[in-house]
Each structure stands twice: as C-alpha cells, then as structure tokens.
C-alpha atoms as a PDB file:
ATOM      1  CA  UNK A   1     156.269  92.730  57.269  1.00  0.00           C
ATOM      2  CA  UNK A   2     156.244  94.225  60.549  1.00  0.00           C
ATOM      3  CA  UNK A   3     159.903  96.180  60.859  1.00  0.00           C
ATOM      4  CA  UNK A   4     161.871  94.530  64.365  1.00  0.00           C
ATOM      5  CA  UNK A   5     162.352  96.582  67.232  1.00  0.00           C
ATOM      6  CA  UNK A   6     166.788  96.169  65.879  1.00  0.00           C
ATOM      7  CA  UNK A   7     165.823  97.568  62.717  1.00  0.00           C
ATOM      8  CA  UNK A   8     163.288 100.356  63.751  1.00  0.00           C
ATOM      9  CA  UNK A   9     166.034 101.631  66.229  1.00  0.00           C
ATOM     10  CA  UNK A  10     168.832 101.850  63.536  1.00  0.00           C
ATOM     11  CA  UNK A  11     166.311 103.808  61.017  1.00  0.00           C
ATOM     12  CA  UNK A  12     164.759 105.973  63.802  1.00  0.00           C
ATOM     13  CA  UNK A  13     168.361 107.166  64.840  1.00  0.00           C
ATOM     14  CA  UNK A  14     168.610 108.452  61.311  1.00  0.00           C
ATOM     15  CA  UNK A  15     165.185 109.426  60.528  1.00  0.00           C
ATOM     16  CA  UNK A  16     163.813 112.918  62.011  1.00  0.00           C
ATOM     17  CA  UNK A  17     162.617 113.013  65.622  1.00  0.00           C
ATOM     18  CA  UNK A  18     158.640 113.114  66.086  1.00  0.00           C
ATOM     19  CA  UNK A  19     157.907 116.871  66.551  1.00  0.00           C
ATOM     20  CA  UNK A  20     159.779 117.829  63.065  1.00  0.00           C
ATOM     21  CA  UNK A  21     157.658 114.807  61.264  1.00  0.00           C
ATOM     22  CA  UNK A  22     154.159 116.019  62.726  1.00  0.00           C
ATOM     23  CA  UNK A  23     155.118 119.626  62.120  1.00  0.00           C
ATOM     24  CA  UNK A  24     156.366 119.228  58.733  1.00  0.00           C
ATOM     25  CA  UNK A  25     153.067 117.484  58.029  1.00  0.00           C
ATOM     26  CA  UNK A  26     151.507 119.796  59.032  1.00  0.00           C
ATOM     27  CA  UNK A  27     151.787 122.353  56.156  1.00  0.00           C
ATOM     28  CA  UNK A  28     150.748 119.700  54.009  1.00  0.00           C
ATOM     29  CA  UNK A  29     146.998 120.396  55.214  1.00  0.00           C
ATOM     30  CA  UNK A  30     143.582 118.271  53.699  1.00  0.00           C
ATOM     31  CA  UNK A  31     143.211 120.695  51.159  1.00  0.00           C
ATOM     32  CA  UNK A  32     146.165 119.694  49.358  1.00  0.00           C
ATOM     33  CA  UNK A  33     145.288 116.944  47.395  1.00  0.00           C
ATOM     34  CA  UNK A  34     146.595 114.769  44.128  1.00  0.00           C
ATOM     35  CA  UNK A  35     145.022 112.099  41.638  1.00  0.00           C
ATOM     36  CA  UNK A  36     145.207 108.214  42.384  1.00  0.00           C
ATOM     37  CA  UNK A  37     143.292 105.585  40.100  1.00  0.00           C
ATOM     38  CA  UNK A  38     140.276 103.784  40.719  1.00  0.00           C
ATOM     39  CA  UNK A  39     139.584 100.630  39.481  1.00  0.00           C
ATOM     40  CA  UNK A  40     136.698  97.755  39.393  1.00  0.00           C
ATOM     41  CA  UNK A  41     137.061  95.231  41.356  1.00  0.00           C
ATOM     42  CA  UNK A  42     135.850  92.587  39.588  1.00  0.00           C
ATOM     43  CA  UNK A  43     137.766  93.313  36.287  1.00  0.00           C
ATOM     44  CA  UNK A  44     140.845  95.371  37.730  1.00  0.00           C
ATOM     45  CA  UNK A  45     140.280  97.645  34.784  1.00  0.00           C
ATOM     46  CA  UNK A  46     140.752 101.546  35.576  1.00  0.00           C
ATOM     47  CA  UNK A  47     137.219 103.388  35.838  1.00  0.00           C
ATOM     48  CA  UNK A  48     138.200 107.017  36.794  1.00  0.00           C
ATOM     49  CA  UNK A  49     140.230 108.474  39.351  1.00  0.00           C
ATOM     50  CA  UNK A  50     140.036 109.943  42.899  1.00  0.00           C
ATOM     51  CA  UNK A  51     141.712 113.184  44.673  1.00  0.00           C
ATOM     52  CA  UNK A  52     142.972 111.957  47.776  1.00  0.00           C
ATOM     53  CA  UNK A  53     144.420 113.964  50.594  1.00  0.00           C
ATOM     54  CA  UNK A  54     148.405 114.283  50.643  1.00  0.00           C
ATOM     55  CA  UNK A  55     148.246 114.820  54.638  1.00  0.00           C
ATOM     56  CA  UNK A  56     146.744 111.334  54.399  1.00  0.00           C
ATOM     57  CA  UNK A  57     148.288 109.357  52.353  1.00  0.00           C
ATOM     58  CA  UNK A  58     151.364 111.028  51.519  1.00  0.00           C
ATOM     59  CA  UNK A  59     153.233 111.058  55.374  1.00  0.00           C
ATOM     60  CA  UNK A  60     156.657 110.970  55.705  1.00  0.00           C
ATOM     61  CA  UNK A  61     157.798 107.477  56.178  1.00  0.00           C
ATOM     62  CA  UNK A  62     158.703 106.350  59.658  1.00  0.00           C
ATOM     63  CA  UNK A  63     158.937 102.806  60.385  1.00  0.00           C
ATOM     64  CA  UNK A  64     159.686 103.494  64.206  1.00  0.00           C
ATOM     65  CA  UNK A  65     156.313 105.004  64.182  1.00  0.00           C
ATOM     66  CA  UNK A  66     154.835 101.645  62.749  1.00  0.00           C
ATOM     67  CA  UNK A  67     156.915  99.581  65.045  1.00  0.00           C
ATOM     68  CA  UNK A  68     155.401 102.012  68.120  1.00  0.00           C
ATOM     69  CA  UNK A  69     151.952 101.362  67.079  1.00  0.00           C
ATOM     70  CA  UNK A  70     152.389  97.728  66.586  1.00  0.00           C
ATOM     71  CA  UNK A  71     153.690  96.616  70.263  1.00  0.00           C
ATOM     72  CA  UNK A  72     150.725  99.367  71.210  1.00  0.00           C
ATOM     73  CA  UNK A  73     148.442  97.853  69.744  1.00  0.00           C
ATOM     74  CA  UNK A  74     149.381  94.246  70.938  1.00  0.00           C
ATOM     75  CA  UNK A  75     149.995  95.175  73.947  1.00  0.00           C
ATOM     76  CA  UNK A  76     146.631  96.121  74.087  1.00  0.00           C
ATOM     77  CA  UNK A  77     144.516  93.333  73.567  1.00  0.00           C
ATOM     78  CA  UNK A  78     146.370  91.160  75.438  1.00  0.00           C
ATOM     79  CA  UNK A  79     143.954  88.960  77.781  1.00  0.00           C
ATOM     80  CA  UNK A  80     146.222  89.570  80.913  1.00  0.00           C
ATOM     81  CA  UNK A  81     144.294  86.531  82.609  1.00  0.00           C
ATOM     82  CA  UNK A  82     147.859  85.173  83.399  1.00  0.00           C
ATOM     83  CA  UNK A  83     147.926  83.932  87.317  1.00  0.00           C
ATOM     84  CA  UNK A  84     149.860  81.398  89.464  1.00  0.00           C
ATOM     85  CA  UNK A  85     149.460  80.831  93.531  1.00  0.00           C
ATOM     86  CA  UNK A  86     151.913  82.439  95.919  1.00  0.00           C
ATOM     87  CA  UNK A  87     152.797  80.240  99.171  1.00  0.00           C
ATOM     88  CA  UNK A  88     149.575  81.763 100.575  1.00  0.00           C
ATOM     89  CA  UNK A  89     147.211  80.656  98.293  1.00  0.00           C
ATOM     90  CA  UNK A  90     148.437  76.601  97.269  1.00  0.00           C
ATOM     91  CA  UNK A  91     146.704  74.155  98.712  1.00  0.00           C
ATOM     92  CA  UNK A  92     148.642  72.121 101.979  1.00  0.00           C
ATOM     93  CA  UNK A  93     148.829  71.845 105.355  1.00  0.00           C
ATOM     94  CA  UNK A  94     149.742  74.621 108.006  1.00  0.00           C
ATOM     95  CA  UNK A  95     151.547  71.730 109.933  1.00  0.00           C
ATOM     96  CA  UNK A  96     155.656  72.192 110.482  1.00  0.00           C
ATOM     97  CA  UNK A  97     157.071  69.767 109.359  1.00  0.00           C
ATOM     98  CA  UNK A  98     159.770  68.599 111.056  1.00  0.00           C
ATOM     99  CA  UNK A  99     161.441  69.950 114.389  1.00  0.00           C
ATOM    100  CA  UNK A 100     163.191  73.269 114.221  1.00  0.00           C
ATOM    101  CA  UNK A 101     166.176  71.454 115.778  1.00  0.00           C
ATOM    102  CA  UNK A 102     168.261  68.348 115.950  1.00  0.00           C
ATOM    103  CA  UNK A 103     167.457  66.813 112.369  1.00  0.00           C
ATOM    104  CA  UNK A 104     170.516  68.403 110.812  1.00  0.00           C
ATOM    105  CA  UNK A 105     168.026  70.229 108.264  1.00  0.00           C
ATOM    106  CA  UNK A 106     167.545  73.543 107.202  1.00  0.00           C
ATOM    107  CA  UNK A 107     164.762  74.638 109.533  1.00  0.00           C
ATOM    108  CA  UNK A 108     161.590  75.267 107.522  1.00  0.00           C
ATOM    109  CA  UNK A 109     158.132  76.081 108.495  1.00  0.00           C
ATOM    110  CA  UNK A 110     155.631  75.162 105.694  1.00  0.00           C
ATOM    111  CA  UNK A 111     155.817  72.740 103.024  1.00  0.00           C
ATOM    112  CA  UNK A 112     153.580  75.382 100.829  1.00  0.00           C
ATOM    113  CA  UNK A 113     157.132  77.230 100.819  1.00  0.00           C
ATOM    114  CA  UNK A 114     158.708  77.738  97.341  1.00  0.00           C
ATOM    115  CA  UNK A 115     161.545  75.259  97.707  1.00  0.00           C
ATOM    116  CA  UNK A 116     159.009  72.701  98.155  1.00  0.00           C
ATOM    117  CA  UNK A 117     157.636  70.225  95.581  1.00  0.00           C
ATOM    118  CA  UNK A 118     153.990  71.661  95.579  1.00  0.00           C
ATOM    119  CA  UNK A 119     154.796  74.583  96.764  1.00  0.00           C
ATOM    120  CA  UNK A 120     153.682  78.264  95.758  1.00  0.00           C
ATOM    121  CA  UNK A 121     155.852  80.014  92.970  1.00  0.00           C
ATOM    122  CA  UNK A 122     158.159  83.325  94.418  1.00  0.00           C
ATOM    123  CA  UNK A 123     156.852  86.681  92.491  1.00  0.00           C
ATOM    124  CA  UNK A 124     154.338  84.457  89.676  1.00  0.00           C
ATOM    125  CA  UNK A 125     152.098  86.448  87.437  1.00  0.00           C
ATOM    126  CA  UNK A 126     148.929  87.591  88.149  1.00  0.00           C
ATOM    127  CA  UNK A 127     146.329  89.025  86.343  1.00  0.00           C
ATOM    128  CA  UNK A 128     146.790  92.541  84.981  1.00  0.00           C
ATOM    129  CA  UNK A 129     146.647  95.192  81.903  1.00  0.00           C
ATOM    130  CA  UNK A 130     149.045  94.877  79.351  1.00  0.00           C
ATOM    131  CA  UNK A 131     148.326  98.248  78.103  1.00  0.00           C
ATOM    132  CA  UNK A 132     150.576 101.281  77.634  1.00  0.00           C
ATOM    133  CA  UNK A 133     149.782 104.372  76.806  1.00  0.00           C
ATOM    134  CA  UNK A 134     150.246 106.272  73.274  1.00  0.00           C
ATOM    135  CA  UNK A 135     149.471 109.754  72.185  1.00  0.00           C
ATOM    136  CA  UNK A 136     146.418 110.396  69.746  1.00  0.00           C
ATOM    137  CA  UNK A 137     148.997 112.590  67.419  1.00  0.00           C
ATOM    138  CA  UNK A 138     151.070 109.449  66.919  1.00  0.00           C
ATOM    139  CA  UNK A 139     148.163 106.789  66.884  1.00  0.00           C
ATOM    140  CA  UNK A 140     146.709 109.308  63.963  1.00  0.00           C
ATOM    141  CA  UNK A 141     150.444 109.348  62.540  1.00  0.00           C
ATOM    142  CA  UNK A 142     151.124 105.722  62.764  1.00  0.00           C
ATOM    143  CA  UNK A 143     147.730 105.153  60.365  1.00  0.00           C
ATOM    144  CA  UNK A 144     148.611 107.900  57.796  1.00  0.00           C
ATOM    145  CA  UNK A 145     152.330 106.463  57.431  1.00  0.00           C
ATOM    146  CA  UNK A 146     151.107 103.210  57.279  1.00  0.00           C
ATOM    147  CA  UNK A 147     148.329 104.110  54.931  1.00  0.00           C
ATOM    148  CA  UNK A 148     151.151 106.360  52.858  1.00  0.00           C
ATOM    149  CA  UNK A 149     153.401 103.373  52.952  1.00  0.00           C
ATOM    150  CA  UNK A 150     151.074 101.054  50.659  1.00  0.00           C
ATOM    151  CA  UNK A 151     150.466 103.619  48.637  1.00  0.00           C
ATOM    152  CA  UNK A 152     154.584 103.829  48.104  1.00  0.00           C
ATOM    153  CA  UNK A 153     154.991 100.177  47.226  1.00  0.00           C
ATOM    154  CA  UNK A 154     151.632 100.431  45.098  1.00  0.00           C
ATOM    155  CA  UNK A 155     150.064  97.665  47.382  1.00  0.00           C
ATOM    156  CA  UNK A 156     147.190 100.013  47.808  1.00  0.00           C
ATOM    157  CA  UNK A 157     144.515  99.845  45.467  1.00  0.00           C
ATOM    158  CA  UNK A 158     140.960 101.795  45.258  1.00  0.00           C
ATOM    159  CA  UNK A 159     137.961 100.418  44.218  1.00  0.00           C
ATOM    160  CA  UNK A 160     134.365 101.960  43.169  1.00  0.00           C
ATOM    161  CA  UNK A 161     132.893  99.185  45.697  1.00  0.00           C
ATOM    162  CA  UNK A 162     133.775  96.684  47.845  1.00  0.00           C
ATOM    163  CA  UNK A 163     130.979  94.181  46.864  1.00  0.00           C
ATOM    164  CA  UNK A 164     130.504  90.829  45.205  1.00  0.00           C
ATOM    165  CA  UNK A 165     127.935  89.783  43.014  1.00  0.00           C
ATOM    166  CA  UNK A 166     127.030  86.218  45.287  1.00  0.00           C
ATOM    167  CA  UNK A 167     128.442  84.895  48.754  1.00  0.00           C
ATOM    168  CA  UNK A 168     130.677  82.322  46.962  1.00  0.00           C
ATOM    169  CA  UNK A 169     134.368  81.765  48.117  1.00  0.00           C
ATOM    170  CA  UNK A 170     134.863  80.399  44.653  1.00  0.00           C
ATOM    171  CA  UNK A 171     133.022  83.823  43.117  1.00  0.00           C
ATOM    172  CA  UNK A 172     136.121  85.989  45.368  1.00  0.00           C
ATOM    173  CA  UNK A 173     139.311  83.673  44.561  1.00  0.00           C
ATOM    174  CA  UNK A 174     138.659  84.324  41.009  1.00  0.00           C
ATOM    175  CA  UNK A 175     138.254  88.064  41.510  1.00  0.00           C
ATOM    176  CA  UNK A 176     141.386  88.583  43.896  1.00  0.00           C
ATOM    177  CA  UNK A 177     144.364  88.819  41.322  1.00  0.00           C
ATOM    178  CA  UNK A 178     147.324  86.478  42.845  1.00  0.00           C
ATOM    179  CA  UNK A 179     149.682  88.927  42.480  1.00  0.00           C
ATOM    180  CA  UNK A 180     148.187  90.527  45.670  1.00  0.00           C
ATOM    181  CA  UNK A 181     148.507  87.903  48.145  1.00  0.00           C
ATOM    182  CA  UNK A 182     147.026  88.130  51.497  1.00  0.00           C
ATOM    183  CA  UNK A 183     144.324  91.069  51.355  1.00  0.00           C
ATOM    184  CA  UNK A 184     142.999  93.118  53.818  1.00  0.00           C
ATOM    185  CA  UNK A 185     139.455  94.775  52.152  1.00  0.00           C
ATOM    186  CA  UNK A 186     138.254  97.851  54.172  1.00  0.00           C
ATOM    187  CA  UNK A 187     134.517  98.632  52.949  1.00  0.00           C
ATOM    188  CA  UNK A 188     131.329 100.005  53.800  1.00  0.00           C
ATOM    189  CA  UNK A 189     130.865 102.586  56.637  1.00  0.00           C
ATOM    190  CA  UNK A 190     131.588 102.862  60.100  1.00  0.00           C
ATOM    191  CA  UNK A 191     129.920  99.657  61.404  1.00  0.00           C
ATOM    192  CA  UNK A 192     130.203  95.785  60.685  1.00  0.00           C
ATOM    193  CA  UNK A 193     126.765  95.760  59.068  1.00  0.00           C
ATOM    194  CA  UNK A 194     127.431  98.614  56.490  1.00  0.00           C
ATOM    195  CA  UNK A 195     129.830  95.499  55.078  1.00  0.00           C
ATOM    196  CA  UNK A 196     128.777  93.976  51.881  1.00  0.00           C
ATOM    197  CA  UNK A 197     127.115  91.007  53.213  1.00  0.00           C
ATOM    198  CA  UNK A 198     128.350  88.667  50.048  1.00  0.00           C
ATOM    199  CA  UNK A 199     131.583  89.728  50.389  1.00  0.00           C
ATOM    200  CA  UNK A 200     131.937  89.349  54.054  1.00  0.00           C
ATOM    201  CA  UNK A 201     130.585  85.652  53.656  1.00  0.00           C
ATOM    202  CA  UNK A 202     132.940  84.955  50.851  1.00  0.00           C
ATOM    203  CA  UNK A 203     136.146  86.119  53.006  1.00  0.00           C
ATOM    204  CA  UNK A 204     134.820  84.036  55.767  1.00  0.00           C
ATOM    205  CA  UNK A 205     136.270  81.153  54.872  1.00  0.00           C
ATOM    206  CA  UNK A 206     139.855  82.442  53.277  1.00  0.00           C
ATOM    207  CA  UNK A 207     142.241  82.680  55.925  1.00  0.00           C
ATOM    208  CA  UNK A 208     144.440  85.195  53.646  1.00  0.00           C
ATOM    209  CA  UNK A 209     141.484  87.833  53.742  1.00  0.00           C
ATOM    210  CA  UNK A 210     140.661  89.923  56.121  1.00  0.00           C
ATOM    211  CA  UNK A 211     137.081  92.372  55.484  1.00  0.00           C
ATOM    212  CA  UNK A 212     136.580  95.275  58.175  1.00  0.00           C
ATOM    213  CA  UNK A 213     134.793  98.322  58.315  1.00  0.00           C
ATOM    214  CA  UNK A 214     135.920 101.744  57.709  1.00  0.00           C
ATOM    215  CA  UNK A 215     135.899 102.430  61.536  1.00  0.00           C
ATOM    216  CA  UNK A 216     137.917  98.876  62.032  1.00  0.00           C
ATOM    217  CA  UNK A 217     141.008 100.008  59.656  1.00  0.00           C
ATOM    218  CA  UNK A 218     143.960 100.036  61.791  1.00  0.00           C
ATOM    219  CA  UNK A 219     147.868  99.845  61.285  1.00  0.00           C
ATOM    220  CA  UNK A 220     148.574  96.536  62.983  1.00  0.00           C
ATOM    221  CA  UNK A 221     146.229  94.600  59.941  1.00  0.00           C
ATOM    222  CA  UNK A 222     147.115  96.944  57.166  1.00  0.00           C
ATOM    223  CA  UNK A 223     151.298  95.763  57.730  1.00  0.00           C
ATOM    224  CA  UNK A 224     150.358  92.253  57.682  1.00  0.00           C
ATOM    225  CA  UNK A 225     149.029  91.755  54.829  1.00  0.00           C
ATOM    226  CA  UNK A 226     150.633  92.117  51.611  1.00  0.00           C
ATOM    227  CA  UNK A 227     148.041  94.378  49.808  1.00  0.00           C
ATOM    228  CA  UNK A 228     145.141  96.799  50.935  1.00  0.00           C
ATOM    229  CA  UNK A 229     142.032  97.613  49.175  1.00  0.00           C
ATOM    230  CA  UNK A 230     139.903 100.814  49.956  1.00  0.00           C
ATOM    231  CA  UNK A 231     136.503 101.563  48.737  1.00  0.00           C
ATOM    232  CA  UNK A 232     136.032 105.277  48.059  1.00  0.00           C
ATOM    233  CA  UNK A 233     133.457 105.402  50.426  1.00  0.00           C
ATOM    234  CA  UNK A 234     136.286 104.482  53.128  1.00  0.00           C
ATOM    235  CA  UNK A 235     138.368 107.554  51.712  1.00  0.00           C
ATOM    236  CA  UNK A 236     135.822 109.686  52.201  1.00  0.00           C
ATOM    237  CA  UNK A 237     135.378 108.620  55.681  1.00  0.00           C
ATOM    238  CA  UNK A 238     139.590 108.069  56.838  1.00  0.00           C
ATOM    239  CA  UNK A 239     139.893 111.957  55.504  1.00  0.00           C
ATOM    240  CA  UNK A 240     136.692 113.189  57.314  1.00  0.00           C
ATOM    241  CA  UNK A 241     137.819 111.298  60.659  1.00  0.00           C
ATOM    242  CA  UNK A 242     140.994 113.150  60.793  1.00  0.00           C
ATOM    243  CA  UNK A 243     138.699 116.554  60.116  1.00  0.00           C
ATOM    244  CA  UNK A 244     136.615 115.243  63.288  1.00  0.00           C
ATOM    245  CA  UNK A 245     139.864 115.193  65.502  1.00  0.00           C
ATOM    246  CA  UNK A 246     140.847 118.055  64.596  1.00  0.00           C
ATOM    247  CA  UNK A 247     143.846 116.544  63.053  1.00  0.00           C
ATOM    248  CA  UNK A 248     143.573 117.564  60.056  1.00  0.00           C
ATOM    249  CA  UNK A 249     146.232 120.109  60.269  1.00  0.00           C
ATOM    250  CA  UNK A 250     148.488 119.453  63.046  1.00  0.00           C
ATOM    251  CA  UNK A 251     150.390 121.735  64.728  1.00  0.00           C
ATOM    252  CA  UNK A 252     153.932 121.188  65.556  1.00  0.00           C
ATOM    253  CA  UNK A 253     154.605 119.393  69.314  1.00  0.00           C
ATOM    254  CA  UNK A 254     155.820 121.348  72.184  1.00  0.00           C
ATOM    255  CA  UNK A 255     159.422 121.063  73.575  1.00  0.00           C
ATOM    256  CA  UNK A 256     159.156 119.397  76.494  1.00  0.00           C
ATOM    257  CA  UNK A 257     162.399 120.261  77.736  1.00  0.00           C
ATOM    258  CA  UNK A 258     163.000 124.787  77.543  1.00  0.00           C
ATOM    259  CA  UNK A 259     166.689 124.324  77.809  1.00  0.00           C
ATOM    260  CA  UNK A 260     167.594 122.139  75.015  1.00  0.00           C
ATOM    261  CA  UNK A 261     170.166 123.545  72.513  1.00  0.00           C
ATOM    262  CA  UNK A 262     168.886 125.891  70.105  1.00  0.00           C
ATOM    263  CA  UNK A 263     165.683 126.734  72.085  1.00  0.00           C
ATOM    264  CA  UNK A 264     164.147 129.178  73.784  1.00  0.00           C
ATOM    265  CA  UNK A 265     164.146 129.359  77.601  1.00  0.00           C
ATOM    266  CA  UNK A 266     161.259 130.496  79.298  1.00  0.00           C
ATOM    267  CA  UNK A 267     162.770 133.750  80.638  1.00  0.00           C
ATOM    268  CA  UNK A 268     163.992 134.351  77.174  1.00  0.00           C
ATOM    269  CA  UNK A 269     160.011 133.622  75.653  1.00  0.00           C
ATOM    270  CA  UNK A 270     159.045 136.019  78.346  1.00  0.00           C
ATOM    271  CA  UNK A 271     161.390 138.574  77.832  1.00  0.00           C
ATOM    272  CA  UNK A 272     160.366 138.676  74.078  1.00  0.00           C
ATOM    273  CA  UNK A 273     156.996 138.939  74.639  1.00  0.00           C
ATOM    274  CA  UNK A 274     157.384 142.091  76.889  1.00  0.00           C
ATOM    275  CA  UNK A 275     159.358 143.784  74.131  1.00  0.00           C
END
C-alpha cells in the first residue's frame, strides 16, 4: 500500500532527516554484498543463490521517501489538458444589456460576465505541467528503499528467468503461486523488446500483472503491487545503473544552511583551513 501523506509525516518526524540516511548509506558501498535465493519460476523450487548489493537492496527504510516519490511521480504524468473559458473567450454578444441607469439593477456590462448564466468561469484551469521537481539522490533513494522494502517483507523474489514456455494466460495463472497476489515481473534488459515475448502476451490479459523492462522498474508500480519478481539479469543491470550515476557510493548532502546548531560556519571552515 502506498503510506498517506498523515502517516508519512508522523514516521518522517521520527525517522532521520535525508542527509544522515544518504550519508549513512553511503559507507555501505556496492562492494558490500550478501546471499539471497534464487528460484525457478515455474516450480518455485530454490536453484542457487545470488550476491546482491547491500547499498541496493538493503536501504534504510523511509516511507516519507516513498510517499515523496509517489506524488512525484504522479504528479508527473499528469495530462494537464485541464481548461475552461474566461469572460473573454465564451461565446455571446458584446451588446449591454440593459441601461446603466433607471432599471433599479446592478449595472452590468456583458452578459459573458461570471454572474451570468453562460457566462465565463472567474480564475478556471487552464492547461499546464503538473510536474515538480525532485533530486536524482532521492529519486535513486526512493528505488533502493522501495526495492529494500520487498525484500524486508520477503515479497521480493528472484528468478533464473523471467520466461514462459507458451503465450497462454492459462500457462501463467498456474505458474503464479496465489499467495503472491498482484505481481509486478521486471525482466529482460533495458528495452520493451528484450521482454520475453510469451510472457508479455500471457500478462496481457491479467489485470493483476504488470511485465516491464529493467529500464521501466520504478517505485510507484513496485508499492502497488503485493509482490515483485526480478530476473537476475535485472540485478545485474539495477546495480550497474547506480555504478553509471555515479551513485554507487554517495556522499553525504551539504548543509544548506552554515549556521545551524552544531555546524560549522563558514568563517569558522575558513579559519580551519588556514591553520
């Protein structure tokens, strides 16, 4: 479930602020790695396991992260195509419509004004960006903790391959244990094509899975579905993309503020330095 703004304020309150979370992550670097199994996804037997990154997919949990990247992300693909006529723009004549005096009305000089039947709304919406704008550290964050977070509740599972046999629907609902609900399968590389073809067909037309691409793995479908399935092909590539940012060991975040209790004013940094 997706945590409500109520409930992500109470638990960030509590939780450690932003800079202490990235920097204490970042001593836990990509080398530093630990065992998870891998299993077949047809049989759900255990085949071997996998050394997986702890910067990756053991983050500190922060579900005011999550709940940041979530109205980021939906913010985001928002249409914005929302749009209603002013008094300007309505359709009606330019006439006056009564006299200005001697009616014992309120004086009024259009009909397209907003008090008007017909008339054009005061301050309506009109087409715009929804979009806000959200650091690359925490977008990067947001995935690992989310990531980290099925891992926790052992809703994350890994899998030799994400592939079926045939494109049946039938041939997936008896492969997909019930006891992991709605399922969001993250396989092949970093386009739609490098998807198994069967099993993309097969998902097609199961409204309670979801099949993207490594490159398409994001935190907004991970948290609403109840279980997440990774090919280790996909683990190989999540670990390598934070390598490509350079994120792989992140450095803690600058104060932004020099005279906040307990740190270091800029004279003071200065006058260090010169000693």
């Amino acid at each position: 479930t997706i945590p409500s703004s109520s409930s992500s304020s109470s638990l960030s309150s509590s939780s450690p602020s932003l800079s202490s979370s990235l920097s204490s992550s970042s001593t836990s670097t990509l080398s530093s790695r630990f065992s998870v199994p891998v299993i077949d996804m047809g049989t759900q037997q255990q085949t071997g396991t996998l050394d997986v990154s702890s910067y990756v997919f053991q983050a500190p949990i922060r579900t005011d992260i999550l709940h940041r990247m979530v109205l980021w992300q939906l913010a985001k693909r928002r249409q914005g195509t929302h749009k209603a006529k002013t008094r300007s723009e309505v359709s009606g004549t330019t006439r006056k419509p009564f006299p200005q005096k001697g009616t014992g009305q309120a004086r009024a000089g259009t009909l397209r004004a907003p008090q008007f039947k017909g008339g054009g709304a005061v301050f309506p919406p009109t087409p715009r960006s929804h979009a806000t704008d959200l650091p690359k550290k925490v977008r990067a964050f947001a995935l690992r903790v989310a990531l980290s977070t099925k891992l926790q509740q052992g809703r994350l599972h890994i899998v030799e391959q994400a592939a079926l046999s045939d494109h049946k629907t039938k041939t997936l609902v008896n492969t997909i244990p019930e006891a992991w609900g709605s399922l969001l399968i993250i396989g092949g590389g970093d386009t739609a094509n490098s998807v198994d073809n069967n099993l993309r067909l097969a998902s097609s037309n199961l409204h309670t899975v979801d099949v993207l691409p490594s490159d398409g793995i994001n935190v907004y479908d991970i948290l609403r579905r109840d279980t997440l399935v990774l090919s280790k092909e996909v683990v190989d590539n999540l670990e390598a993309r934070f390598v490509r940012l350079g994120l792989g060991d992140v450095q803690p975040v600058r104060k932004a503020w020099s005279g906040l209790a307990g740190s270091k004013t800029t004279a003071e940094t200065k006058e260090e330095s010169t000693t």
